[in-house]
Protein backbone atom coordinates (compact mmCIF):
# COMPACT_ATOMS: atom_id res chain seq x y z
CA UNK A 1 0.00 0.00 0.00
CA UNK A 2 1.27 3.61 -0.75
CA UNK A 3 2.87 5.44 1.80
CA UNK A 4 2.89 9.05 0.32
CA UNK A 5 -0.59 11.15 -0.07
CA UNK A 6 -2.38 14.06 -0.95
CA UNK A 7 -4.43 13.88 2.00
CA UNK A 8 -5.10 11.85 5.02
CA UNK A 9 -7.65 11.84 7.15
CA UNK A 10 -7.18 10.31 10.94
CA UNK A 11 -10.73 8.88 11.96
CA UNK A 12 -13.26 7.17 9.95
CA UNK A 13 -16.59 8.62 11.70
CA UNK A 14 -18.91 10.92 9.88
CA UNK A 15 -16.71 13.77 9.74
CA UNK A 16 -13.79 11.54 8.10
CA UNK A 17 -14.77 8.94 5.75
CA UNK A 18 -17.01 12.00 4.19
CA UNK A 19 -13.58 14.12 3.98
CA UNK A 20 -11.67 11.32 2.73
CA UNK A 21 -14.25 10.60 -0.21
CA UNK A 22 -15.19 14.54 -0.77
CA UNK A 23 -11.55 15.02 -0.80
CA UNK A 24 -11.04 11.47 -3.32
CA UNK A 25 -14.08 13.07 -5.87
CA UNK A 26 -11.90 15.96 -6.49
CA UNK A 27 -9.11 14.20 -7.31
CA UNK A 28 -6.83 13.72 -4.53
CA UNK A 29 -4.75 10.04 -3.47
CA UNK A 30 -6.82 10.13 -0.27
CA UNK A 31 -6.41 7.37 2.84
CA UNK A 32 -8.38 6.94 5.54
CA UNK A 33 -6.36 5.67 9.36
CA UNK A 34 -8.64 4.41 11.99
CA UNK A 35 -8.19 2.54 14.73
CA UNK A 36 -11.70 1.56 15.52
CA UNK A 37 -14.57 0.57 13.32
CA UNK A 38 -15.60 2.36 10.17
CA UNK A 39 -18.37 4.76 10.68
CA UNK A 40 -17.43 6.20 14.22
CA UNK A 41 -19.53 6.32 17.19
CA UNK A 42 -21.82 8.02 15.18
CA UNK A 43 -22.47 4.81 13.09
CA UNK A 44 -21.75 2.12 15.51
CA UNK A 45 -22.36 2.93 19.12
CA UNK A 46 -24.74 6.51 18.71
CA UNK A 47 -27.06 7.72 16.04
CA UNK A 48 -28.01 4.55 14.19
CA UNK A 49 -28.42 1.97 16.69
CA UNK A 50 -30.31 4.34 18.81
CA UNK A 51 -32.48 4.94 15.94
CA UNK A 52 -33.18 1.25 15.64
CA UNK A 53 -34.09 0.70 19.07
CA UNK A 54 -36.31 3.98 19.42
CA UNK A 55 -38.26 2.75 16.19
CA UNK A 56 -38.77 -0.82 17.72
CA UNK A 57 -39.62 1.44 20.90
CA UNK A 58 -42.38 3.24 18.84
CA UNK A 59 -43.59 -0.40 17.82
CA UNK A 60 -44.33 -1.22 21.40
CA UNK A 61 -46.39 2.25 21.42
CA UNK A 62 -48.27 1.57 18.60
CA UNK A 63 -49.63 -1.62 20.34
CA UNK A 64 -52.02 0.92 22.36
CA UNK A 65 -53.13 1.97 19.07
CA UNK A 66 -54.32 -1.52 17.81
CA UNK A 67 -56.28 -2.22 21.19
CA UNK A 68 -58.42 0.90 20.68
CA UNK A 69 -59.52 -1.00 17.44
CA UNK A 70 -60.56 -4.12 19.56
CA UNK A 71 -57.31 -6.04 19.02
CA UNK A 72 -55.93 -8.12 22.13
CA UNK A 73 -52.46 -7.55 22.01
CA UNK A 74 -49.89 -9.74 23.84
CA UNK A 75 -46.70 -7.83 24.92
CA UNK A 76 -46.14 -11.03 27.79
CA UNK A 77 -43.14 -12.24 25.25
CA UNK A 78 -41.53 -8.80 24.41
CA UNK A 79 -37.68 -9.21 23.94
CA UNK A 80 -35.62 -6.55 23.94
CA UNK A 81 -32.63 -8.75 23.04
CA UNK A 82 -33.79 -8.71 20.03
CA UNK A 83 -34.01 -5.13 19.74
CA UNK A 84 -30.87 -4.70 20.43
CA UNK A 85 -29.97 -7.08 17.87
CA UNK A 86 -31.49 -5.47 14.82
CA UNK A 87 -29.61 -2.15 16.53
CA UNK A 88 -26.50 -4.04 15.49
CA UNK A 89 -27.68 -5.32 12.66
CA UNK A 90 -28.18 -1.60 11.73
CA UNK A 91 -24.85 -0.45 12.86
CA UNK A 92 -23.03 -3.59 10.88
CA UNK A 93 -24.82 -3.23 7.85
CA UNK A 94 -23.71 -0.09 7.21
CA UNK A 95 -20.68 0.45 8.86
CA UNK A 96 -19.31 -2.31 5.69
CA UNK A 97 -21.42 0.12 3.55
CA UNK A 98 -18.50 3.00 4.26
CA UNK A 99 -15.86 0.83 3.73
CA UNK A 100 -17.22 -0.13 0.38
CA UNK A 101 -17.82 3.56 -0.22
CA UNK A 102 -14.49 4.35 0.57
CA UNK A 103 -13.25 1.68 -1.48
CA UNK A 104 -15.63 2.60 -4.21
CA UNK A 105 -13.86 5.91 -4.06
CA UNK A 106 -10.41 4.92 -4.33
CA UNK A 107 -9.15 6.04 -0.28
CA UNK A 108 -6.90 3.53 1.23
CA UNK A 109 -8.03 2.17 4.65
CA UNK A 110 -5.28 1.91 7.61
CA UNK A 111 -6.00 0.64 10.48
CA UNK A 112 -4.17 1.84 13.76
CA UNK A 113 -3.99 4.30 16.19
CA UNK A 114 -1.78 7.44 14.27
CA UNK A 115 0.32 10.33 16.19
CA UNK A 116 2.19 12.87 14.51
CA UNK A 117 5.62 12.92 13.40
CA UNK A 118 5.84 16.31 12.03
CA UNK A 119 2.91 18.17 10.07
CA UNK A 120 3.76 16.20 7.15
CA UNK A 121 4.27 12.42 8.41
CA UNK A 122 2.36 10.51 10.90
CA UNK A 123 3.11 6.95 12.90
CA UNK A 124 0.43 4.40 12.64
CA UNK A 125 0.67 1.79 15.40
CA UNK A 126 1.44 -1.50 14.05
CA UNK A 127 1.76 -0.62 10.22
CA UNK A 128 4.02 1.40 8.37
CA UNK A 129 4.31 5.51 8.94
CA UNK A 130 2.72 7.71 5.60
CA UNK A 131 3.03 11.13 4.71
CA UNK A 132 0.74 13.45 3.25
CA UNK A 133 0.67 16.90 1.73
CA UNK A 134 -1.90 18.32 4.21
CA UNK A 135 -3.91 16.11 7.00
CA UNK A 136 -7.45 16.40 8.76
CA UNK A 137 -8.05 15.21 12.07
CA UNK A 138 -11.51 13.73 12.38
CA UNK A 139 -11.19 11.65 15.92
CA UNK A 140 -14.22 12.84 17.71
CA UNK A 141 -15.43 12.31 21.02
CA UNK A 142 -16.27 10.38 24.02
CA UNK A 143 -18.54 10.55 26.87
CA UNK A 144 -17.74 13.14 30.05
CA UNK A 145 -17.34 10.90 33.15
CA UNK A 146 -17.85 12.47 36.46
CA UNK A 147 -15.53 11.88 39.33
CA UNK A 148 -18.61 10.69 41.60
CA UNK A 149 -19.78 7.89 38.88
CA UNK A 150 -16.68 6.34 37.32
CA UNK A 151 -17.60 4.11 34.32
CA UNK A 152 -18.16 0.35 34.66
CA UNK A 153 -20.03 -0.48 31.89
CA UNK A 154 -22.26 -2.65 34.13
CA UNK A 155 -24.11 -0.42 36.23
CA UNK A 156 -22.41 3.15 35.75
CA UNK A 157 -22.96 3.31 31.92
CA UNK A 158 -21.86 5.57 29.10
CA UNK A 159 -24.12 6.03 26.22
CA UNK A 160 -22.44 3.12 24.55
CA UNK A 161 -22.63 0.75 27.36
CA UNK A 162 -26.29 1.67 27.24
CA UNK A 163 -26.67 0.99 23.78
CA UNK A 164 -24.74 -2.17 24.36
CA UNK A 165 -27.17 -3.25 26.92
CA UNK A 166 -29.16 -6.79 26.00
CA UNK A 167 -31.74 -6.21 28.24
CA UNK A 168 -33.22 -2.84 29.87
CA UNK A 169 -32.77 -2.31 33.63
CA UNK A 170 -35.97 -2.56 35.73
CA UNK A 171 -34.99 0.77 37.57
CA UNK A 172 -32.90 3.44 35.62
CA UNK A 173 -31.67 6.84 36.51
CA UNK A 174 -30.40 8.94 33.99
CA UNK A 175 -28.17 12.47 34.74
CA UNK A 176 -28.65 14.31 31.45
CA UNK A 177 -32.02 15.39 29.88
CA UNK A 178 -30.14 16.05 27.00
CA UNK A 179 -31.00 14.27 23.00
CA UNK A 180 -29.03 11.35 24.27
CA UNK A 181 -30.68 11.30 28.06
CA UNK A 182 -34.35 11.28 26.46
CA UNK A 183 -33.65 8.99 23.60
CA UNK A 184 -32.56 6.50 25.91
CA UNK A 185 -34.97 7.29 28.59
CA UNK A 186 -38.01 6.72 25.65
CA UNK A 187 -36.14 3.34 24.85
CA UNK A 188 -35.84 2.23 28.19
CA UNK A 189 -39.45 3.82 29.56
CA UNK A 190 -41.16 1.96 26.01
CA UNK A 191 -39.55 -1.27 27.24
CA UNK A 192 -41.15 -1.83 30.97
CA UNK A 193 -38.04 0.31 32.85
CA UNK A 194 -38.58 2.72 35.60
CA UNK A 195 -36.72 5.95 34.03
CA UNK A 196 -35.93 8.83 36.28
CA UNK A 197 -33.91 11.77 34.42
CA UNK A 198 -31.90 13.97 36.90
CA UNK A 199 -30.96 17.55 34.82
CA UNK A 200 -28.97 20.16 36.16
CA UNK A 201 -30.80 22.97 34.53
CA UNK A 202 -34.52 23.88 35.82
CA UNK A 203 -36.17 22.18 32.86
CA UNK A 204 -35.10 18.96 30.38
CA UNK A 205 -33.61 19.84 26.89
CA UNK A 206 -32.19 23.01 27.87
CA UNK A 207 -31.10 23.91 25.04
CA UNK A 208 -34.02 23.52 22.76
CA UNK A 209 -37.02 26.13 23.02
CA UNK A 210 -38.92 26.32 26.27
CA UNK A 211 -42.52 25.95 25.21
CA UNK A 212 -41.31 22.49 23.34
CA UNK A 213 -39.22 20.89 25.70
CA UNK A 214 -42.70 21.51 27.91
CA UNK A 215 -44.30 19.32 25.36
CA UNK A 216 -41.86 16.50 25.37
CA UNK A 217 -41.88 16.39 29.01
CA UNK A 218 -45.97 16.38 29.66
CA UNK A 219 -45.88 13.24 26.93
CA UNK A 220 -42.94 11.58 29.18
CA UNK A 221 -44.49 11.96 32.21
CA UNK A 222 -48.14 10.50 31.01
CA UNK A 223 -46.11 7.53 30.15
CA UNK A 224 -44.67 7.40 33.53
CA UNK A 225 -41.09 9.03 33.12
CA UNK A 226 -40.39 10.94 36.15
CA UNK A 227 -37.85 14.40 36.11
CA UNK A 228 -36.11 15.95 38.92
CA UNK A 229 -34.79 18.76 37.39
CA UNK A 230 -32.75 21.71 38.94
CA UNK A 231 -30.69 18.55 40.83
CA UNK A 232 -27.22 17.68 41.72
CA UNK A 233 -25.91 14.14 41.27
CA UNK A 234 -23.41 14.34 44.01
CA UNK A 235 -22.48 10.59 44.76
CA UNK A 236 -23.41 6.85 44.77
CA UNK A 237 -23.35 4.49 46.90
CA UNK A 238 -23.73 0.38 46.33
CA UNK A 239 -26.40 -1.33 47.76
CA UNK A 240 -26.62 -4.81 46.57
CA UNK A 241 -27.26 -5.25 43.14
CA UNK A 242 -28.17 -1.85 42.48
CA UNK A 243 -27.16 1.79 43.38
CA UNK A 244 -28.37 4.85 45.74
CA UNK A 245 -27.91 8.10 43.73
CA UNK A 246 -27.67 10.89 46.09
CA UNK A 247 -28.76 14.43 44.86
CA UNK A 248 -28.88 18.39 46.08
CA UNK A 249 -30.58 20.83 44.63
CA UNK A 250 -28.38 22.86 42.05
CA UNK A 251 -29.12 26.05 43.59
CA UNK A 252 -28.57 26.02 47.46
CA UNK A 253 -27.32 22.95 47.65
CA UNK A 254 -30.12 21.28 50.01
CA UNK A 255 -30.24 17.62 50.07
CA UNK A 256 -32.87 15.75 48.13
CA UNK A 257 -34.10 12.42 48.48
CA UNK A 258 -31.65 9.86 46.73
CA UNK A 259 -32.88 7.72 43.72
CA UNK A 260 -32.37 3.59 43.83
CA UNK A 261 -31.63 1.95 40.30
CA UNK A 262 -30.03 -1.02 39.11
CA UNK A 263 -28.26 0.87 36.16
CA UNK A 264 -27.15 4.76 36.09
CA UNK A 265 -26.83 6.46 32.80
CA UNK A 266 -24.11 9.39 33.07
CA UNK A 267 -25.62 11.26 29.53
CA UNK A 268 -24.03 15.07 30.67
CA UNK A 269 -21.90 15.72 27.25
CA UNK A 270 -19.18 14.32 25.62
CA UNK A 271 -15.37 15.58 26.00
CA UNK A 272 -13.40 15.72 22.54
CA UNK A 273 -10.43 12.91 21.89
CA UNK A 274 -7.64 15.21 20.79
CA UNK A 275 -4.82 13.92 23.47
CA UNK A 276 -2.09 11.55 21.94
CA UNK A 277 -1.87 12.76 18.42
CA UNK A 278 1.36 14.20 19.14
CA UNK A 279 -0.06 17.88 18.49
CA UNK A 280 1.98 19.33 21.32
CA UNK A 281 4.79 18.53 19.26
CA UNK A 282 3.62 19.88 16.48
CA UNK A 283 2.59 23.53 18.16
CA UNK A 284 -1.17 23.16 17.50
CA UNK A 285 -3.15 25.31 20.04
CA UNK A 286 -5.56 23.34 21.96
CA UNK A 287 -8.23 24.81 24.27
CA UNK A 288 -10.22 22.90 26.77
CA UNK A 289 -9.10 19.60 24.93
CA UNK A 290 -10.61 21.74 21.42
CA UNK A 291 -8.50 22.16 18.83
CA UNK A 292 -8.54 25.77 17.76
CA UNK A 293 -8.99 26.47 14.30
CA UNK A 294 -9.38 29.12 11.57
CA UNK A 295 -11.26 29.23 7.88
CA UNK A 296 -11.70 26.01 6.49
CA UNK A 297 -10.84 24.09 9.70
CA UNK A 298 -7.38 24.64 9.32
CA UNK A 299 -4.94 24.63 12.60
CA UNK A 300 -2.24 26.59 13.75
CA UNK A 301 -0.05 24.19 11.93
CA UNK A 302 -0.42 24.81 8.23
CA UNK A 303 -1.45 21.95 5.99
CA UNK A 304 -3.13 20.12 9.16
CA UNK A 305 -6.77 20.61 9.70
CA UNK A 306 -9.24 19.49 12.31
CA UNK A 307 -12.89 18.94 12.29
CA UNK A 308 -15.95 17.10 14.06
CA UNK A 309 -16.38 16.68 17.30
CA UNK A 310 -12.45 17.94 18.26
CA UNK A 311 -13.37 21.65 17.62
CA UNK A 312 -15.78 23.59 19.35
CA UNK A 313 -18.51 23.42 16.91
CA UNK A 314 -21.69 21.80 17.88
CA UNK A 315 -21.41 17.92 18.63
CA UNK A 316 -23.04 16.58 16.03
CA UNK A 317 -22.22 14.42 12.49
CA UNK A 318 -23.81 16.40 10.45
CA UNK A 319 -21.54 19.52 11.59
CA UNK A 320 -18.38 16.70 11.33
CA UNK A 321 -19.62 15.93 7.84
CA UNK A 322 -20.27 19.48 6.43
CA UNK A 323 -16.69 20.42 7.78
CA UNK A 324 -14.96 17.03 6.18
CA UNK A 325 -16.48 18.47 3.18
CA UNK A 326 -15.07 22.24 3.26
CA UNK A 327 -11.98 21.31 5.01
CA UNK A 328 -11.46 18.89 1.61
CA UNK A 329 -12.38 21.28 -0.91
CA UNK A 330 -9.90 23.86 0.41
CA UNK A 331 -7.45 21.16 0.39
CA UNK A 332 -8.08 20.09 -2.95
CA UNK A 333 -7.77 24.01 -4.48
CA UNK A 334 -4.25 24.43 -2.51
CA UNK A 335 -2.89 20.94 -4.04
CA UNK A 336 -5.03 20.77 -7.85
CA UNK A 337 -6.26 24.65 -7.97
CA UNK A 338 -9.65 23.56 -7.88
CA UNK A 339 -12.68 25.62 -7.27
CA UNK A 340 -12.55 27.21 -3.08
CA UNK A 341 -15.70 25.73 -1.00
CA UNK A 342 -17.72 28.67 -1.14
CA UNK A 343 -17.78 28.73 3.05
CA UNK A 344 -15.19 29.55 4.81
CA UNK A 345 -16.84 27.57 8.26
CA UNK A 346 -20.26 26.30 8.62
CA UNK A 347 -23.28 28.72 9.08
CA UNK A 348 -24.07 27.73 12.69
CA UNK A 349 -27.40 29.51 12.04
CA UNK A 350 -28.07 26.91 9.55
CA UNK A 351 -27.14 23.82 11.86
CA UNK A 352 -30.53 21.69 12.87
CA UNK A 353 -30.89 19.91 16.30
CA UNK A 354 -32.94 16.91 15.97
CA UNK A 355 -34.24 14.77 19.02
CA UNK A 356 -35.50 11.45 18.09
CA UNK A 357 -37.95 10.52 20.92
CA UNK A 358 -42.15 10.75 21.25
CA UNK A 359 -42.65 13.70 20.26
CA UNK A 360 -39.56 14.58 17.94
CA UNK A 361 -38.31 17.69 18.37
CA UNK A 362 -36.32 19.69 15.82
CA UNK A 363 -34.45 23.42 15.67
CA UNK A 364 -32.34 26.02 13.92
CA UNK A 365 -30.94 29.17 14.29
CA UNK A 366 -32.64 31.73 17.20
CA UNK A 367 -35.10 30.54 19.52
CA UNK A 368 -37.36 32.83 20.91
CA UNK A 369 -35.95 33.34 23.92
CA UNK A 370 -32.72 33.96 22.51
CA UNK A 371 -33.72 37.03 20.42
CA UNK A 372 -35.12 38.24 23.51
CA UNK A 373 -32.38 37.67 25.71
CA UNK A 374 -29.76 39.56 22.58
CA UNK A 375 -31.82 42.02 21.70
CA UNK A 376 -32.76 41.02 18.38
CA UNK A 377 -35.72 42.37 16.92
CA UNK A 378 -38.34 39.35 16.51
CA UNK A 379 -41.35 38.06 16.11
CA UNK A 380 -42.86 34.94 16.97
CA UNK A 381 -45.91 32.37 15.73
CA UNK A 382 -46.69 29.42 16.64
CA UNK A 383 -49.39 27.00 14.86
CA UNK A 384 -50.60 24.09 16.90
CA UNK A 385 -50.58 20.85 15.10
CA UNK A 386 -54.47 20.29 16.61
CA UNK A 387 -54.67 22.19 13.59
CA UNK A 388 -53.23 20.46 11.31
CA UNK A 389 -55.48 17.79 9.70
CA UNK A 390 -52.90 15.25 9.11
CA UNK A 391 -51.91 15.06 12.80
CA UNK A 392 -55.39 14.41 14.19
CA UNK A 393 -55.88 11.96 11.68
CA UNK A 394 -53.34 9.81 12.67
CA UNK A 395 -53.91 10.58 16.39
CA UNK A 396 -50.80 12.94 16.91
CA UNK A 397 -51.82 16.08 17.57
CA UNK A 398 -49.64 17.13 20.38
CA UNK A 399 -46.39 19.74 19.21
CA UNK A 400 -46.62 22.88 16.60
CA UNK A 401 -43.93 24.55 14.67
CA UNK A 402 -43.06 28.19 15.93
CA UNK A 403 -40.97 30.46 13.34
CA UNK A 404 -39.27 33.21 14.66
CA UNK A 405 -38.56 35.88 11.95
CA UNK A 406 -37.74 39.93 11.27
CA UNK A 407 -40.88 41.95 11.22
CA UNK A 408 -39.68 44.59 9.05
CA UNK A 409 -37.87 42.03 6.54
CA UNK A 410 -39.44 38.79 6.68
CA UNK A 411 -36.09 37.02 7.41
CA UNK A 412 -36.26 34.01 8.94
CA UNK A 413 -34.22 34.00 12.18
CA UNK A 414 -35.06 30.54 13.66
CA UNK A 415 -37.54 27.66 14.29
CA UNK A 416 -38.66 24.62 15.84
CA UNK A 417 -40.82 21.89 15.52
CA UNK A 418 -42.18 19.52 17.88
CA UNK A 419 -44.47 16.83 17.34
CA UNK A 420 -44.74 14.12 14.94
CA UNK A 421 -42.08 13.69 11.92
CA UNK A 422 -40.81 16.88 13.69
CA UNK A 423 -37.18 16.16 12.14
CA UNK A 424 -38.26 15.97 9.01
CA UNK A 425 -40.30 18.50 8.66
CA UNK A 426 -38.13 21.31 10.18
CA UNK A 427 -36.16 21.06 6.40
CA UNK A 428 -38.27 23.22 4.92
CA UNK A 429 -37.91 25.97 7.07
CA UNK A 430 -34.03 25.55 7.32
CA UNK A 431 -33.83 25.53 3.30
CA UNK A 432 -35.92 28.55 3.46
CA UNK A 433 -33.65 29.91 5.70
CA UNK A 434 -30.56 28.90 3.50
CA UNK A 435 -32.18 29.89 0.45
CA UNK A 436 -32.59 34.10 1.73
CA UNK A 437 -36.49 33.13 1.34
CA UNK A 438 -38.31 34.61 3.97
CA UNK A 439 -41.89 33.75 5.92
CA UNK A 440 -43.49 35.30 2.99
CA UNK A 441 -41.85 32.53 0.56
CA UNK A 442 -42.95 29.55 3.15
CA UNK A 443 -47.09 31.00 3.68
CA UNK A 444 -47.52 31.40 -0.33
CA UNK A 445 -46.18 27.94 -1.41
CA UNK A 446 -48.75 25.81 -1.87
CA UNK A 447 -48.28 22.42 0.66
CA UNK A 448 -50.48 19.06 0.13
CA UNK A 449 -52.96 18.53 2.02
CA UNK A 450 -53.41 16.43 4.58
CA UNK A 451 -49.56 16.44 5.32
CA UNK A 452 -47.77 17.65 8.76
CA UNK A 453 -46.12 20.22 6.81
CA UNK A 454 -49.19 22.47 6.63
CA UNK A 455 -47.91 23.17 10.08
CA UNK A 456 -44.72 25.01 8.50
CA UNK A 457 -47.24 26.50 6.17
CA UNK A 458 -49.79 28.01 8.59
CA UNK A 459 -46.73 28.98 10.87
CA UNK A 460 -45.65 31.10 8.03
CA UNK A 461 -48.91 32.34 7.54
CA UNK A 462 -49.48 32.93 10.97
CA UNK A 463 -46.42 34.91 11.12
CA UNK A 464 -48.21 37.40 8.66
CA UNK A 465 -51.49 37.38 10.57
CA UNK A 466 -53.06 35.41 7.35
CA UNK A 467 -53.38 31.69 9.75
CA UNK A 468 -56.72 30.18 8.24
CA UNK A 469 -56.98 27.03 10.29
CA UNK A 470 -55.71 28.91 13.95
């Protein structure tokens, strides 16, 4: 195998093998070193197998639809082993479909862990050392362990140990209600577990639009989730098989009662994997375990880049992919004078949040609250999916989509969606957004009818005072 390259990219997750074949398309001898499994975490221990196991999760929900038509439905023989097998399944499937892809595209696969030599050469453990012409480092993240919960896999899990699980815990507690803390929570609640989610913060998904995150949490708690929110994990102790969480409120610190579970979820963000690449050596500026990096994701050290999960952009493989992609295209007009990407870094305005539970919940650019908070002149409508035909009609009528836009230009500034096919349906409004179209552009289009999009629709229209169906 070659030694000498164009470009190489260290990790094969979403940010990566996309770099690595973006980077291939334009022409450039392109290799791939990784010393897991193709696809990432993203692929084979996050986003896909949850996926899987929150849509065999929604199967178990939709038995309470079949009984309202008279059917007797038997859940006595549910499995969740197998469950968690068609996760992997999932995961497998198409973690072999990026090494075709790969190969399809002509990038060499290494496998090892790599560290820098200088900013042109890099070791690989246990294979021969290459060099390259410029490199991108693409090696992502890991969960945050706390010093109170050190990770055992068994019943102090990380989000992979959770996924890895072959049967859900009869009592859970989860510290995080975060995307991955309330995916896992649905899983676990759908499945016969008693979920408790500890947050931090004085309500769950922080970071996602108030009035939303106050729909997700009312549909939780009518299936039995509980929330202690504004809490303080603060220490565990064993007691038998299982644990004792002990909490405190955030604020002044008063004791609360502790939790018993069998299995503890830490789910309270992830910490980037950017220590022994040898970028010390190499005088790359790192911040908070971040690399620090300019336009088109390039370091401090010229010719080596760094995107994904290692910069402080949000967490998330679509970011990782969208930077593999500029970071390659910049490459590729330095070493073939090819066209420049046309952005410099991604538009974080233009970056959607997606949480896959019951309801879905979906977001981009200024939430309400935000434009309030910075001063940003705003306006705000919200149209209820009760509605929307579509969503009574298939008995989902809980969520709306809220657009927050200028009032003197139209401009779209932000939106969310909550509800069913929420993270879907938020496209729309985020191509809108993309596109310079403006609220205007989204009321006058013409949607089909019955569809949850008429939500975007009357949104739009709302936002003009024009709602017909409000």
């Amino acid at each position: 195998m070659d030694t000498e390259y164009d470009v190489a990219v260290i990790g094969a997750g979403p940010g990566g093998y996309v770099a690595a074949i973006r980077a291939a398309q334009l022409g450039l001898k392109a290799c791939v070193i990784e010393k897991d499994r193709p696809g990432g975490v993203c692929l084979n221990v996050g986003c896909i197998p949850s996926k899987s196991l929150i849509h065999a999760a929604g199967l178990v929900g939709d038995a309470e639809g079949l009984r309202a038509l008279g059917a007797v439905v038997d859940l006595s023989g549910l499995d969740y082993s197998r469950a968690f097998a068609a996760s992997r399944k999932a995961a497998e499937r198409l973690s072999k479909g990026v090494q075709f892809l790969l190969k399809k595209n002509g990038v060499d696969y290494r496998t090892g862990a790599a560290r820098f030599a200088s900013a042109r050469e890099v070791s690989i453990e246990g294979s021969e050392p290459i060099r390259a012409k410029a490199f991108i480092i693409a090696t992502g993240s890991r969960p945050r362990e706390l010093p109170a919960f050190p990770f055992d896999e068994k019943a102090v899990l990380t989000s992979t140990g959770a996924l890895m699980l072959k049967a859900v815990p009869k009592r859970a507690v989860i510290l995080g209600a975060g995307a991955i803390g309330m995916e896992l929570g649905y899983v676990w609640n759908m499945f016969g577990s008693d979920v408790t989610i500890v947050e931090a913060m004085d309500r769950i998904l922080p970071i996602e639009d108030a009035d939303a995150a106050a729909v997700v949490r009312k549909a939780f708690e009518a299936r039995g989730v509980r929330f202690v929110t504004g809490a303080l994990a603060t220490g565990m102790e064993r007691s038998g098989d299982g644990l004792r969480v002990l909490l405190q409120t955030a604020g002044n610190r008063e004791p609360l009662s502790p939790l018993e579970a069998d299995a503890l979820l830490v789910a309270v963000g992830r910490v980037p994997n950017s220590s022994g690449l040898g970028l010390e050596e190499l005088g790359v500026r790192v911040e908070r375990g971040f690399i620090e990096v300019g336009d088109f994701y390039e370091t401090s050290a010229a010719g080596v880049y760094a995107i994904g999960d290692v910069v402080a952009t949000p967490l998330l493989a679509h970011v990782a992919s969208k930077e593999g992609e500029i970071s390659a295209e910049r490459i590729a007009s330095l070493v073939k004078g090819s066209k420049p990407p046309v952005e410099r870094r991604v538009d974080l305005s233009t970056v959607p949040s997606a949480v896959y539970c019951d309801p879905e919940l979906a977001s981009f650019g200024l939430s309400a609250e935000k434009a309030a908070a910075t001063g940003v002149a705003h306006a705000v409508y919200s149209f209820p999916y009760r509605g929307v035909g579509k969503a009574v009609a298939v008995e989902k009528p809980e969520g709306f989509a809220k657009i927050v836009h200028d009032p003197a230009t139209g401009e779209i500034l932000g939106a969310v969606v909550v509800g069913d096919r929420a993270t879907d349906v938020i496209h729309e409004l985020l191509l809108a957004r993309k596109a310079e179209l403006t609220v205007d552009d989204v009321a006058d289009m013409m949607h089909a009818h019955p569809t949850i999009a008429e939500a975007v629709m009357e949104a739009a229209k709302g936002s003009l005072g024009r709602a017909v169906h409000a």
